[in-house]
C-alpha atoms as a PDB file:
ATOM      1  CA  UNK A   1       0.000   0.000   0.000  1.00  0.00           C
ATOM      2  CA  UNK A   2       1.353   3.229  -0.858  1.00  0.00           C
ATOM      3  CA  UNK A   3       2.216   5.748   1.876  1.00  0.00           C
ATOM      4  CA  UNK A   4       0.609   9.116   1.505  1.00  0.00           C
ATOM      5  CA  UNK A   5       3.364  11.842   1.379  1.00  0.00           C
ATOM      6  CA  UNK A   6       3.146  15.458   3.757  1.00  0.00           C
ATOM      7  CA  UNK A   7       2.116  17.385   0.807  1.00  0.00           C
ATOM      8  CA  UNK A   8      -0.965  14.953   0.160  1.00  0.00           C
ATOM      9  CA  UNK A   9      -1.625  15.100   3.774  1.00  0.00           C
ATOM     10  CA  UNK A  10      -1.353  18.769   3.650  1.00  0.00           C
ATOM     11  CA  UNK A  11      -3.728  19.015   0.208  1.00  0.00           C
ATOM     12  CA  UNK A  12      -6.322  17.035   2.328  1.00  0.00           C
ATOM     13  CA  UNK A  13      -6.110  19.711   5.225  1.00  0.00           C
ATOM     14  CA  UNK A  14      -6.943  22.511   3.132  1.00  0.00           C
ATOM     15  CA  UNK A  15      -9.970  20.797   1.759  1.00  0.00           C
ATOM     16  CA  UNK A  16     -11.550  19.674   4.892  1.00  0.00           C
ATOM     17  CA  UNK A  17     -10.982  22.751   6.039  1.00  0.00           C
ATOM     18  CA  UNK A  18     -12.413  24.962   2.978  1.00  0.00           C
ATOM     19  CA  UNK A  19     -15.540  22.709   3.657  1.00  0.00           C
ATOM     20  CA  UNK A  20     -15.651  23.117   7.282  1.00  0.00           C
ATOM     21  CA  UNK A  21     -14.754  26.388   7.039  1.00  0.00           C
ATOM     22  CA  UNK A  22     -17.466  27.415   3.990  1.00  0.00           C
ATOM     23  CA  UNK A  23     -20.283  25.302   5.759  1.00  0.00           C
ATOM     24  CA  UNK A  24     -19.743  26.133   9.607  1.00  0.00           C
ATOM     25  CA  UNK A  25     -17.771  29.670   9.188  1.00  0.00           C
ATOM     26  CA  UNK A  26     -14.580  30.118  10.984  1.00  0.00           C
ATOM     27  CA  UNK A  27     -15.201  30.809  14.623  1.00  0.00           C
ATOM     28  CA  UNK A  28     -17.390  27.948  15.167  1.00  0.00           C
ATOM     29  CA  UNK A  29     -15.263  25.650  13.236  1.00  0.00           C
ATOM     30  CA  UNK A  30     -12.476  24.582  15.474  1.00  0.00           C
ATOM     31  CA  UNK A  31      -8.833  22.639  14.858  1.00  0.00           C
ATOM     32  CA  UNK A  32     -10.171  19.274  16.210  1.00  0.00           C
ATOM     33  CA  UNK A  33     -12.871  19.409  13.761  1.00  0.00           C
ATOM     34  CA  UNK A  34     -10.724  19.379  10.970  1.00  0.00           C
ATOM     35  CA  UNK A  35      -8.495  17.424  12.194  1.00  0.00           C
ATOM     36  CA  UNK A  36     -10.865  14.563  12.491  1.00  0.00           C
ATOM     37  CA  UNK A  37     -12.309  15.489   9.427  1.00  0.00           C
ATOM     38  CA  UNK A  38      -9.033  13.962   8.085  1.00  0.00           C
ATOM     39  CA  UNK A  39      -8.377  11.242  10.218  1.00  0.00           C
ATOM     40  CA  UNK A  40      -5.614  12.596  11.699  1.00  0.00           C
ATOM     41  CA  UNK A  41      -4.493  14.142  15.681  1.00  0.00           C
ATOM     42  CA  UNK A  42      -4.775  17.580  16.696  1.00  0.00           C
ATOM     43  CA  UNK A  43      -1.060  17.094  17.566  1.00  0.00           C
ATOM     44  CA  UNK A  44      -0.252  15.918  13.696  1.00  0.00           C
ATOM     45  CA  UNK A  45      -2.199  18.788  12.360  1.00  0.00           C
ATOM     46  CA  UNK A  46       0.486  21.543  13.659  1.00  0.00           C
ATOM     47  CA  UNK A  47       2.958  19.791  11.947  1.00  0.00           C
ATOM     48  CA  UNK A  48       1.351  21.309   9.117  1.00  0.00           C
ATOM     49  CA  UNK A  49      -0.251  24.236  10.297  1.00  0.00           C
ATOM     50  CA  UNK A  50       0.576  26.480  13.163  1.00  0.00           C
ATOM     51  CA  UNK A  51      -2.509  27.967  13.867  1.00  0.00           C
ATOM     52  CA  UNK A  52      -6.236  28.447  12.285  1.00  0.00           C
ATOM     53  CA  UNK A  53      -5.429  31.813  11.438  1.00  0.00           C
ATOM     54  CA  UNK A  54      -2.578  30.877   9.031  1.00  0.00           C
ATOM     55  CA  UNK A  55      -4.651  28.236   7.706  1.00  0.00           C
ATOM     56  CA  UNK A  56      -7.167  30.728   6.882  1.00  0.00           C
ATOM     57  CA  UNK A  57      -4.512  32.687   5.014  1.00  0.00           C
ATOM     58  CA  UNK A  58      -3.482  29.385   3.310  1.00  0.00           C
ATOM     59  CA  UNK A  59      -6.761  28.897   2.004  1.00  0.00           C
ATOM     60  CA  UNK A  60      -7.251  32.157   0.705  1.00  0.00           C
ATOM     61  CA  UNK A  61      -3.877  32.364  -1.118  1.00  0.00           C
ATOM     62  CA  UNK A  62      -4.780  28.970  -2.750  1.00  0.00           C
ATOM     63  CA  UNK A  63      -8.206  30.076  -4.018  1.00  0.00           C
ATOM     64  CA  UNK A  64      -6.316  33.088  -5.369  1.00  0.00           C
ATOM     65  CA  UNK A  65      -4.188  31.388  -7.514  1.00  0.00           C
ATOM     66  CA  UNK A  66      -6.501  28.687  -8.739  1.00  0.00           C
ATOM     67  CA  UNK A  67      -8.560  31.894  -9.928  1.00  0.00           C
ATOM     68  CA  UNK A  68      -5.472  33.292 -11.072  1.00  0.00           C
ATOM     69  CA  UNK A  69      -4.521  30.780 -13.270  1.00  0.00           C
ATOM     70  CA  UNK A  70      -7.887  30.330 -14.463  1.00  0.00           C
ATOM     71  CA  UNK A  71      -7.921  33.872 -15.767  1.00  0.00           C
ATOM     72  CA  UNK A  72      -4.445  33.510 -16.657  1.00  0.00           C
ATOM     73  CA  UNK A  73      -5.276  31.196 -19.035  1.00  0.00           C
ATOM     74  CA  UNK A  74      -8.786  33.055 -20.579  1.00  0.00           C
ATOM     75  CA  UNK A  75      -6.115  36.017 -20.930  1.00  0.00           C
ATOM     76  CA  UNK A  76      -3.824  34.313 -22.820  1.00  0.00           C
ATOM     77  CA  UNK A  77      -6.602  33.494 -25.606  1.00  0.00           C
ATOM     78  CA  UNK A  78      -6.319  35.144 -28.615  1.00  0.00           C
ATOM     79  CA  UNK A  79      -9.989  36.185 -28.440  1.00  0.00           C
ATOM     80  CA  UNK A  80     -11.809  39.279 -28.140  1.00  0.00           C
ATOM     81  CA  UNK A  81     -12.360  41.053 -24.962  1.00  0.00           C
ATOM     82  CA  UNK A  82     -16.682  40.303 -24.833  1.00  0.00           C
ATOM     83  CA  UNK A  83     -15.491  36.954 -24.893  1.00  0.00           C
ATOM     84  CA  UNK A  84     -12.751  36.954 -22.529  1.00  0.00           C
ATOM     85  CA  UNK A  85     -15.769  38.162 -19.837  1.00  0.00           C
ATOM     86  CA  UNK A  86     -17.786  35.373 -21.064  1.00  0.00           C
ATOM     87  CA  UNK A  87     -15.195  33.138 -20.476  1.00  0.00           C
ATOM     88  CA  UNK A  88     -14.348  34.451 -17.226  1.00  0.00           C
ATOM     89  CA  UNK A  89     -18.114  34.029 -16.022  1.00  0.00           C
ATOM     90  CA  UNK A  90     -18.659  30.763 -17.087  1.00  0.00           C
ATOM     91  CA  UNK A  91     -15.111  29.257 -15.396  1.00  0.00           C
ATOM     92  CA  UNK A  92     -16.708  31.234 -12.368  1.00  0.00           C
ATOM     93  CA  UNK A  93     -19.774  30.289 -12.663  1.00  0.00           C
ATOM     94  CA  UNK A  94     -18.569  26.449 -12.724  1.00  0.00           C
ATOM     95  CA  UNK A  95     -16.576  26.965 -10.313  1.00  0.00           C
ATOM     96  CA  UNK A  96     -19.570  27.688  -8.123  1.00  0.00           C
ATOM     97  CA  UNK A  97     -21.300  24.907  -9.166  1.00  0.00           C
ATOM     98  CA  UNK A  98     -18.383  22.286  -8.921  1.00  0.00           C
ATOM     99  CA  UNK A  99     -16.528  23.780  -6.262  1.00  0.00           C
ATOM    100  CA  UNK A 100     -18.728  25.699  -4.068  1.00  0.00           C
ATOM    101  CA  UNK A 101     -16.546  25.576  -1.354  1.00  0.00           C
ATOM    102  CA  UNK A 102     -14.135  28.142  -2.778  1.00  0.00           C
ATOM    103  CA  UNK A 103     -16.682  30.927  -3.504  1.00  0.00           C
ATOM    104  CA  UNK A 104     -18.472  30.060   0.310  1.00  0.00           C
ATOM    105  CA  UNK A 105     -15.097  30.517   1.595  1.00  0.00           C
ATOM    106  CA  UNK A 106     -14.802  33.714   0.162  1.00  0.00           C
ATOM    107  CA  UNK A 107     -17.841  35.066   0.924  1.00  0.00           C
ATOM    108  CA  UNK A 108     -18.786  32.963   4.354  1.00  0.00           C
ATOM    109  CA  UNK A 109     -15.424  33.665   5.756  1.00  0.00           C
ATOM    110  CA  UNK A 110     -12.956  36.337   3.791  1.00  0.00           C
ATOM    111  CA  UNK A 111     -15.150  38.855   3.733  1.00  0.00           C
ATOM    112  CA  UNK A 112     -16.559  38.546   6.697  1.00  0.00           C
ATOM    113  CA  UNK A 113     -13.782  37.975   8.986  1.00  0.00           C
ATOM    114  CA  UNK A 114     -11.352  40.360   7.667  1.00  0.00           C
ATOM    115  CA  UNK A 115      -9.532  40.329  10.718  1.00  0.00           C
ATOM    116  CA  UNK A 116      -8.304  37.164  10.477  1.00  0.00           C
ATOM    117  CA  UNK A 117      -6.523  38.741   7.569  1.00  0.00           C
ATOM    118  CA  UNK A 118      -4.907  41.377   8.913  1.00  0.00           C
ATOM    119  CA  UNK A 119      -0.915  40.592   9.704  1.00  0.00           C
ATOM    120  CA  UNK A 120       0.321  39.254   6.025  1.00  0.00           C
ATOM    121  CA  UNK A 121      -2.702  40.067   4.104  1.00  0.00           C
ATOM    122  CA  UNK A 122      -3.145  43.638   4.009  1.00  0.00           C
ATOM    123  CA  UNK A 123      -5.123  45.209   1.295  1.00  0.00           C
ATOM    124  CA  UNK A 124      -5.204  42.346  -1.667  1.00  0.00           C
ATOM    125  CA  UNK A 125      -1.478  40.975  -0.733  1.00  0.00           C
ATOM    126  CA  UNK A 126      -3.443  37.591   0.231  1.00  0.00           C
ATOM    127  CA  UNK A 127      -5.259  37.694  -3.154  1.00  0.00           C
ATOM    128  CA  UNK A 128      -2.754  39.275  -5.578  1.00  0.00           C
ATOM    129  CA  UNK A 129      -2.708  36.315  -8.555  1.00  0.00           C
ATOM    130  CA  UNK A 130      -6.868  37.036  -8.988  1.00  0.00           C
ATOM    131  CA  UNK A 131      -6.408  40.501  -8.944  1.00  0.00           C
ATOM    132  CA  UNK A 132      -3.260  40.930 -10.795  1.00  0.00           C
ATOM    133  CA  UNK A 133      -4.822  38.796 -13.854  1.00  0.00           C
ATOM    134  CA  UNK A 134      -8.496  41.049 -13.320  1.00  0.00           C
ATOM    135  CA  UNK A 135      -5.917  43.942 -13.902  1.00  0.00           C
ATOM    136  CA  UNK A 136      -4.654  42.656 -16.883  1.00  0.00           C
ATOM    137  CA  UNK A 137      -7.569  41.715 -18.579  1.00  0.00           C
ATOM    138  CA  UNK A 138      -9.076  45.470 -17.895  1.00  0.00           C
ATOM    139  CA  UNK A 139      -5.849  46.935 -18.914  1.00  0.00           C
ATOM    140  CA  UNK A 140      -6.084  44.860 -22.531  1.00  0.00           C
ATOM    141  CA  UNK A 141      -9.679  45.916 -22.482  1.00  0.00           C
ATOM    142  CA  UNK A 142      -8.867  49.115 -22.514  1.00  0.00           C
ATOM    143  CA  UNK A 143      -5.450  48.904 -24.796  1.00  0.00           C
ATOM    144  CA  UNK A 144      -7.379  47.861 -27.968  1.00  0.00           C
ATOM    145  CA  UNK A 145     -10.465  50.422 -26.923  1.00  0.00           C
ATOM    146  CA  UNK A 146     -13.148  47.604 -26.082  1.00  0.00           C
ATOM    147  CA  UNK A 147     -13.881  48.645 -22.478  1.00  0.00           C
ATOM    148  CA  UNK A 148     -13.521  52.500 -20.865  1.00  0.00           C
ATOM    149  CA  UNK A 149     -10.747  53.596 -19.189  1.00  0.00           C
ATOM    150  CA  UNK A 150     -11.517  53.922 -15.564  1.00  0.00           C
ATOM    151  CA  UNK A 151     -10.722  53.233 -11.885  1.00  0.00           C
ATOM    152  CA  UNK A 152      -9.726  49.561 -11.517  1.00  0.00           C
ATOM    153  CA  UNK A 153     -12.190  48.998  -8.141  1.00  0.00           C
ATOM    154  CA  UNK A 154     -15.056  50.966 -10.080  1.00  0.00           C
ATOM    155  CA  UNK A 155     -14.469  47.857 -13.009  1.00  0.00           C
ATOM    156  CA  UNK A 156     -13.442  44.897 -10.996  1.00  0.00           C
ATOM    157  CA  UNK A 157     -16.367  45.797  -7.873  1.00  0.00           C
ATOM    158  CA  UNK A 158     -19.090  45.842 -10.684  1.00  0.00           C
ATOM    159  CA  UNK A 159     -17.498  42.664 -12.418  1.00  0.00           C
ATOM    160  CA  UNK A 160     -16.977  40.904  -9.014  1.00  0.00           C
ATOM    161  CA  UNK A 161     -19.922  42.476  -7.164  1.00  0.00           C
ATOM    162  CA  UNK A 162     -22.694  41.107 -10.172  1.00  0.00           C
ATOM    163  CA  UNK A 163     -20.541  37.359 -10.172  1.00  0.00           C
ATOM    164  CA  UNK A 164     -20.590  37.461  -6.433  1.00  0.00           C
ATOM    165  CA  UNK A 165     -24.322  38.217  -6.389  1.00  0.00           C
ATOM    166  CA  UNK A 166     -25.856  36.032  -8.551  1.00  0.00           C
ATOM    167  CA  UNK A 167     -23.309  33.181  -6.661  1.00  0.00           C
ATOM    168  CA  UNK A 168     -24.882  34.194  -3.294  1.00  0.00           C
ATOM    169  CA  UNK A 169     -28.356  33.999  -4.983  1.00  0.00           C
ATOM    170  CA  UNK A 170     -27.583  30.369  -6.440  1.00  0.00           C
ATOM    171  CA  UNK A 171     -26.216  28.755  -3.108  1.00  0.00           C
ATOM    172  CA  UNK A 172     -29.670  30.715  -1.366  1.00  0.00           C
ATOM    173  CA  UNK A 173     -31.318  28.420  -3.849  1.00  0.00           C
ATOM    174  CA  UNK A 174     -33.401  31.500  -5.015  1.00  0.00           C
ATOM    175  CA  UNK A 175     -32.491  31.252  -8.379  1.00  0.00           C
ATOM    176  CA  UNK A 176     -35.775  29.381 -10.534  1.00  0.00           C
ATOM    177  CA  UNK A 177     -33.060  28.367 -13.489  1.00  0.00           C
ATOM    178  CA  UNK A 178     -29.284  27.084 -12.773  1.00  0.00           C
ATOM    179  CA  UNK A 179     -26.148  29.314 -12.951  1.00  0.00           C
ATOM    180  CA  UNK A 180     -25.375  28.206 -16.252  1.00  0.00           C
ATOM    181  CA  UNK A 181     -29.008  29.596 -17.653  1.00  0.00           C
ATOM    182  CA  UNK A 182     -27.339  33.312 -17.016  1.00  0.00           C
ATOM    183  CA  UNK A 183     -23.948  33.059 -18.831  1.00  0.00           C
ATOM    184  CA  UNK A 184     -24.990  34.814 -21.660  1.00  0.00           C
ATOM    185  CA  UNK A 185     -27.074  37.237 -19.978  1.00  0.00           C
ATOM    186  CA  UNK A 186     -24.608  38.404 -17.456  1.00  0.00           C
ATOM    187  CA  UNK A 187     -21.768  38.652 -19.212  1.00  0.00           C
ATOM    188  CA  UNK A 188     -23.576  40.972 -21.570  1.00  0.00           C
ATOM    189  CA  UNK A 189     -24.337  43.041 -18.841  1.00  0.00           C
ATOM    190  CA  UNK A 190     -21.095  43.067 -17.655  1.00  0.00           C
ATOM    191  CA  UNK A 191     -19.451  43.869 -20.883  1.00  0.00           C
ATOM    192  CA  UNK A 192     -22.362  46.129 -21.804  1.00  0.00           C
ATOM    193  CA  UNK A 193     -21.772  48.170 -18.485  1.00  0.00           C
ATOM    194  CA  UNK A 194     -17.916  48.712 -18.974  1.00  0.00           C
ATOM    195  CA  UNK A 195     -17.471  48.910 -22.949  1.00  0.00           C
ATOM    196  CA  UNK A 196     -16.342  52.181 -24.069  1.00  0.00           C
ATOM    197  CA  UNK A 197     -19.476  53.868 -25.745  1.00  0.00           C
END
């Protein structure tokens, strides 16, 4: 039988706690939860992690880049910029659906606990591969004249803000169709809202 290596061990840490975390929240959810979650000791589990606080920085770093590659990639296309946003809200979109954890996370615990964040995560350090690709994309959008020129939070808060709405409204189950029904319609919106006119 094969032995499971630290860094498998340590994958299966971050997502028992990204479900603990996204169903439970982070207060309530507490290190001997998790660690039983995976089958292992309280003692093991600081082998690994420290504290809950740094695994909630963990967490968030890792959702960050798994976004950031994801855009990564939809920027790299060699297709036009109303695309790119459709792109970007359908990989979101399934993300929601696949991986719900990730956007509960965000939402559940992120932005509501911000000051779990505070030493090492100050202002978007935490979350810099998402929002250095989002920056990218507008910049290009606005390079070849396809969306207006204006403040990055004014773009990326209505971008983020409509995605992280309609997410919210899915996992409320108030939705009557599911999350890929509104692809086309929200990314229309979206590009429709920051085009250049």
């Amino acid at each position: 039988m094969a032995r499971i290596t630290k860094e498998e061990k340590r994958g299966g840490i971050i997502s028992a706690a990204l479900k603990l975390f996204s169903q439970k929240g982070f207060y309530i959810t507490t290190i001997p939860d998790i660690a039983q979650k995976v089958g292992m000791s309280v003692g093991n589990f600081y082998n690994y992690f420290a504290s809950k606080e740094l695994l909630a920085k963990e967490l968030l770093m890792y959702i960050a880049e798994y976004l950031g590659k994801r855009i990564r990639e939809i920027n790299e296309k060699d297709i036009s910029t109303e695309e790119k946003i459709y792109e970007i809200v359908s990989m979101y979109f399934t993300m929601a659906d696949e991986k719900p954890e990730m956007i509960q996370y965000f939402l559940r615990v992120y932005l509501s606990n911000r000051e779990v964040f505070g030493e090492g995560c100050e202002g978007m350090i935490c979350v810099s591969p998402f929002v250095t690709e989002m920056m990218i994309f507008f910049e290009e959008g606005v390079a070849v004249n396809d969306l207006h020129n204006q403040d990055f939070f004014s773009a990326f808060g209505l971008f983020m803000g409509y995605l992280g709405g309609m997410v919210f409204l899915f996992g409320e189950k108030i939705l009557p169709e599911p999350l890929e029904w509104y692809k086309t319609s929200i990314s229309q919106n979206i590009y429709n809202a920051l085009k250049t006119r």
